[in-house]
Protein backbone atom coordinates (compact mmCIF):
# COMPACT_ATOMS: atom_id res chain seq x y z
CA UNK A 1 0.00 0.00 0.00
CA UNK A 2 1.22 3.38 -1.12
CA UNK A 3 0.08 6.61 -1.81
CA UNK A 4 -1.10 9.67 0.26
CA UNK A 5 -0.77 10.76 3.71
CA UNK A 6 -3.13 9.63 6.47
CA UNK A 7 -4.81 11.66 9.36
CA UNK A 8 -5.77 10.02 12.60
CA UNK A 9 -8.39 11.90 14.92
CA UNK A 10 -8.83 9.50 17.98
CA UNK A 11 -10.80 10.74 21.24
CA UNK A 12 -13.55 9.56 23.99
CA UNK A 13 -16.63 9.34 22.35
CA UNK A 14 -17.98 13.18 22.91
CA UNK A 15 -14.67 14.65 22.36
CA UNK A 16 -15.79 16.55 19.19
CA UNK A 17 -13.71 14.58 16.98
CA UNK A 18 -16.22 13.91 14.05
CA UNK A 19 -17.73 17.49 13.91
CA UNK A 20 -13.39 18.57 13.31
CA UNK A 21 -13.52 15.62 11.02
CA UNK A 22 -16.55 17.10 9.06
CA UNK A 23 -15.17 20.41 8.75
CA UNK A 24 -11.79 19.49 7.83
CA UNK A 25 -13.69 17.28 4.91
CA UNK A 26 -14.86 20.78 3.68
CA UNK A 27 -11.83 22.43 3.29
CA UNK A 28 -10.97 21.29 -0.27
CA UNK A 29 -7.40 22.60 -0.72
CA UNK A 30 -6.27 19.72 2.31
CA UNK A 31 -7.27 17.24 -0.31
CA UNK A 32 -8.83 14.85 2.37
CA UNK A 33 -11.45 12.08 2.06
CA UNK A 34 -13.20 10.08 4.75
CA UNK A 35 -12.37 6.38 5.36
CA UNK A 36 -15.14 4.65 6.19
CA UNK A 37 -15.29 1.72 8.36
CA UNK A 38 -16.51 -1.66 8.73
CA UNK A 39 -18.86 -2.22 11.81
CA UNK A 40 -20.55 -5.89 12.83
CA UNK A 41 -22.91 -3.26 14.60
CA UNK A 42 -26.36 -2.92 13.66
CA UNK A 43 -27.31 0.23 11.50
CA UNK A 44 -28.91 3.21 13.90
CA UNK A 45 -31.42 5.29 12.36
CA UNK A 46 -31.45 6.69 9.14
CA UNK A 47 -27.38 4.93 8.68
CA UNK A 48 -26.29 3.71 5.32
CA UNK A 49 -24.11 0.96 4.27
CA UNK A 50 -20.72 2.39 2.71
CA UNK A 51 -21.35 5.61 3.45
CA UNK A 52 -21.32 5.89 7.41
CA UNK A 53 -20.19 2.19 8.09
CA UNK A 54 -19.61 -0.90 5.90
CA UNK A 55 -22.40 -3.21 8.06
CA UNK A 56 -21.36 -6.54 8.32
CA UNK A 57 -22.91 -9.75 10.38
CA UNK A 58 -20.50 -10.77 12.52
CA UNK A 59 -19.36 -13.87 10.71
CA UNK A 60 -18.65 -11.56 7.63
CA UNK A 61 -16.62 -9.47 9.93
CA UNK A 62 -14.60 -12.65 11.02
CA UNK A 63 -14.19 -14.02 7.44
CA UNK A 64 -11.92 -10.50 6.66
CA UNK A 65 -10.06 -10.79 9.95
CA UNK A 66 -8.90 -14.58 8.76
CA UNK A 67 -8.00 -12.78 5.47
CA UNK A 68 -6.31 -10.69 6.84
CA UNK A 69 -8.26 -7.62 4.46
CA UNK A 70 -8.00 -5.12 7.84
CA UNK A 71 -5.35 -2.19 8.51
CA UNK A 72 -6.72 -2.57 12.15
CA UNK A 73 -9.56 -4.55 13.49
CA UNK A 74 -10.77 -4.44 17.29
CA UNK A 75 -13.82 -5.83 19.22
CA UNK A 76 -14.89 -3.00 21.10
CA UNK A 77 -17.64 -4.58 22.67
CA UNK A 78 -18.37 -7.84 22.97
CA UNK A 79 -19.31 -9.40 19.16
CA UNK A 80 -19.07 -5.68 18.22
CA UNK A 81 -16.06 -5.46 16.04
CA UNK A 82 -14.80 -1.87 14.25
CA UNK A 83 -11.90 -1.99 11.44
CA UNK A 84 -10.29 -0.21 8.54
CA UNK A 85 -10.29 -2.53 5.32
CA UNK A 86 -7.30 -2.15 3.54
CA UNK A 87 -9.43 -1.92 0.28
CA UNK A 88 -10.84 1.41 1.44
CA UNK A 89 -7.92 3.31 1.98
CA UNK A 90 -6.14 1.94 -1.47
CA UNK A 91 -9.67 3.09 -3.01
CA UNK A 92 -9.11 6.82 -2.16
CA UNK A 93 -5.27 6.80 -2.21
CA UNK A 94 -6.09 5.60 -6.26
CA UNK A 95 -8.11 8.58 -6.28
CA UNK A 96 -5.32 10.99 -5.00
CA UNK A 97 -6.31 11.78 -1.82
CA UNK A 98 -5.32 12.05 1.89
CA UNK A 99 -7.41 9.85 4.26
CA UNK A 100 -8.71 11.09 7.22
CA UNK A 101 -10.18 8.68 10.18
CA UNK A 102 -12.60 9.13 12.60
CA UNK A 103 -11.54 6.57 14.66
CA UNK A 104 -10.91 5.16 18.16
CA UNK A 105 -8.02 5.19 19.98
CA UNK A 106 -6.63 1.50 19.80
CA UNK A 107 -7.22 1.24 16.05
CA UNK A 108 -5.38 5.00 15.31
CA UNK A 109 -2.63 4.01 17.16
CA UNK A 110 -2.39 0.66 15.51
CA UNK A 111 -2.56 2.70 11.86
CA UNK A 112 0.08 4.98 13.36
CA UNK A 113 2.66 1.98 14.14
CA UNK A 114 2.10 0.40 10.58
CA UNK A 115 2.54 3.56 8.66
CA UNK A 116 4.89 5.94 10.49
CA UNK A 117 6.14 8.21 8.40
CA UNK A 118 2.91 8.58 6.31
CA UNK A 119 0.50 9.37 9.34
CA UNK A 120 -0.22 12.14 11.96
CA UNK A 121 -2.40 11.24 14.24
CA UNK A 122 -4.25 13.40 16.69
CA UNK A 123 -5.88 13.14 20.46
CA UNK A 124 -8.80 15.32 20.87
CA UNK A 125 -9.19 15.46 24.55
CA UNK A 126 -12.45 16.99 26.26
CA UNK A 127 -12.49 19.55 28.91
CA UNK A 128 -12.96 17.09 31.59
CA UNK A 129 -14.65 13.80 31.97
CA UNK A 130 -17.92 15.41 33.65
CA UNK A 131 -18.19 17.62 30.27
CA UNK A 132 -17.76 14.34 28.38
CA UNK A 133 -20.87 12.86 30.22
CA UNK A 134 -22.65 16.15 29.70
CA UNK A 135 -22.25 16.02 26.34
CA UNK A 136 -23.20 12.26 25.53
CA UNK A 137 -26.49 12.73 27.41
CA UNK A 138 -27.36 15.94 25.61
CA UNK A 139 -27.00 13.47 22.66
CA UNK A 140 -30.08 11.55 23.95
CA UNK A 141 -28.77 8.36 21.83
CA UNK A 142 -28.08 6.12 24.20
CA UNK A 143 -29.18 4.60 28.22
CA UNK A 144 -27.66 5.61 31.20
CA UNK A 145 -25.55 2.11 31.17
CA UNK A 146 -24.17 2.88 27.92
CA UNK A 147 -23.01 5.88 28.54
CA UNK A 148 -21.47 5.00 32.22
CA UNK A 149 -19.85 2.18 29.56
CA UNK A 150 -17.98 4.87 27.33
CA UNK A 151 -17.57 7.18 30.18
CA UNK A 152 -15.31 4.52 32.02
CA UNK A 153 -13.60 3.60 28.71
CA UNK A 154 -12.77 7.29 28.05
CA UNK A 155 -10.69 7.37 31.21
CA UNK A 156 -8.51 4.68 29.77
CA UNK A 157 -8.45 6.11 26.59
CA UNK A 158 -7.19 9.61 27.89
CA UNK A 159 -4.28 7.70 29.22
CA UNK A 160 -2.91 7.24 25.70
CA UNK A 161 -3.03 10.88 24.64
CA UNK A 162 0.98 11.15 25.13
CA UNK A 163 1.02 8.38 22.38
CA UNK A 164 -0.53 10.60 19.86
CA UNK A 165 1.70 13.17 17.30
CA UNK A 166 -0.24 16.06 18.95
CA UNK A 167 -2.96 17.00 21.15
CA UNK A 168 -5.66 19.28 20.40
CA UNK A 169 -8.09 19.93 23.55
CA UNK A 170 -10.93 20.61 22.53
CA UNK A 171 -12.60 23.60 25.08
CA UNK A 172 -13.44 25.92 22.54
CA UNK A 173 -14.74 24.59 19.36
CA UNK A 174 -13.90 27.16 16.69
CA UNK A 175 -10.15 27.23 18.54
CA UNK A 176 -10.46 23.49 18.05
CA UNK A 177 -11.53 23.73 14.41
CA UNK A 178 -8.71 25.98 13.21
CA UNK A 179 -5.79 23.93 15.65
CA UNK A 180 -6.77 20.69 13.76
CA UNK A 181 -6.82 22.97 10.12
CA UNK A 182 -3.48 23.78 10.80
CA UNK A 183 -1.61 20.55 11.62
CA UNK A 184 -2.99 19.02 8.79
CA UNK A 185 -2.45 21.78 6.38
CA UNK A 186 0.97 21.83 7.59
CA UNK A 187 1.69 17.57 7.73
CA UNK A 188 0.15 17.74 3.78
CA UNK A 189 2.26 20.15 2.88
CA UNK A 190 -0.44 23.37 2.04
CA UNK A 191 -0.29 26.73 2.73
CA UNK A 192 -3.25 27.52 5.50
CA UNK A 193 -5.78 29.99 3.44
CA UNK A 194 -5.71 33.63 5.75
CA UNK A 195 -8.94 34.45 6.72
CA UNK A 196 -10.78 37.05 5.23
CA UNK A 197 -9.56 40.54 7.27
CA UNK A 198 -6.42 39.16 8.36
């Protein structure tokens, strides 16, 4: 495999991660596009296959592991596997772009160790762990349980921020949104447009 760079945003769930995500996917001179994953999850909501997730049972999942098709696999929950197919990022590296991942902690550091040189991967960390749990109820997606579930896993995961290229915390949004522009206008090699005033 061979081609573009890669960009790793890994946080809590809550951190803010996919809304940078989004709006770095809108700034067109960073060349980016999203890699999707594969999920044995079932769809939520109004979801579609191969645009938010590749949906896969969990025996399909399990098949690609054997093959070895996966950049980075992991069961997050029990019989609730996440992973990169290797297929995907070739697909938009043919296209001549960068690849940018919304992704959790284990598999961007995982990505990170495989492709060194190639990748920059980022921690978004939260304000605090209450604000994390303030957030993810204001979502009013998921129980109690589940939340108490990825509150406790944040903790762990905020232990692995040092492991990351850089940290971006994420208090202020729009401070956020132009730290994260920056690094990866500067890792793809593209001078930052000035905003308009400046």
């Amino acid at each position: 495999m061979e081609g573009g760079k890669l960009i790793i945003f890994s946080a809590p769930s809550g951190s803010g991660k996919t809304t940078i995500v989004r709006h770095l996917l809108e700034q067109p001179e960073l060349n980016l596009a999203f890699s999707v994953s594969a999920t044995s999850r079932p769809r939520r909501g109004k979801e579609k296959n191969g645009e938010h997730y590749y949906f896969m049972t969990v025996s399909e999942f399990k098949k690609h592991i054997k093959n070895d098709d996966f950049l980075e696999w992991e069961e997050v929950y029990r019989d609730n596997f996440y992973g990169t197919l290797k297929t995907e990022v070739e697909r938009l590296w043919a296209e001549g772009k960068n690849v940018i991942f919304d992704i959790d902690v284990v598999g961007g550091l995982r990505i990170k160790k495989k492709y060194p040189e190639e990748t920059l991967a980022v921690f978004v960390k939260p304000p605090s762990v209450d604000e994390l749990k303030i957030r993810l109820k204001k979502r009013s997606t998921e129980s109690d349980n589940k939340i108490n579930m990825r509150i406790a896993k944040a903790s762990v995961e905020l232990a692995t921020a040092p492991q990351f290229d850089k940290i971006i915390k994420n208090y202020d949004l729009d401070t956020a949104l132009e730290e994260a522009h920056q690094l990866v206008a500067d890792f793809v090699g593209v001078t930052k447009r000035s905003k308009k005033g400046e």
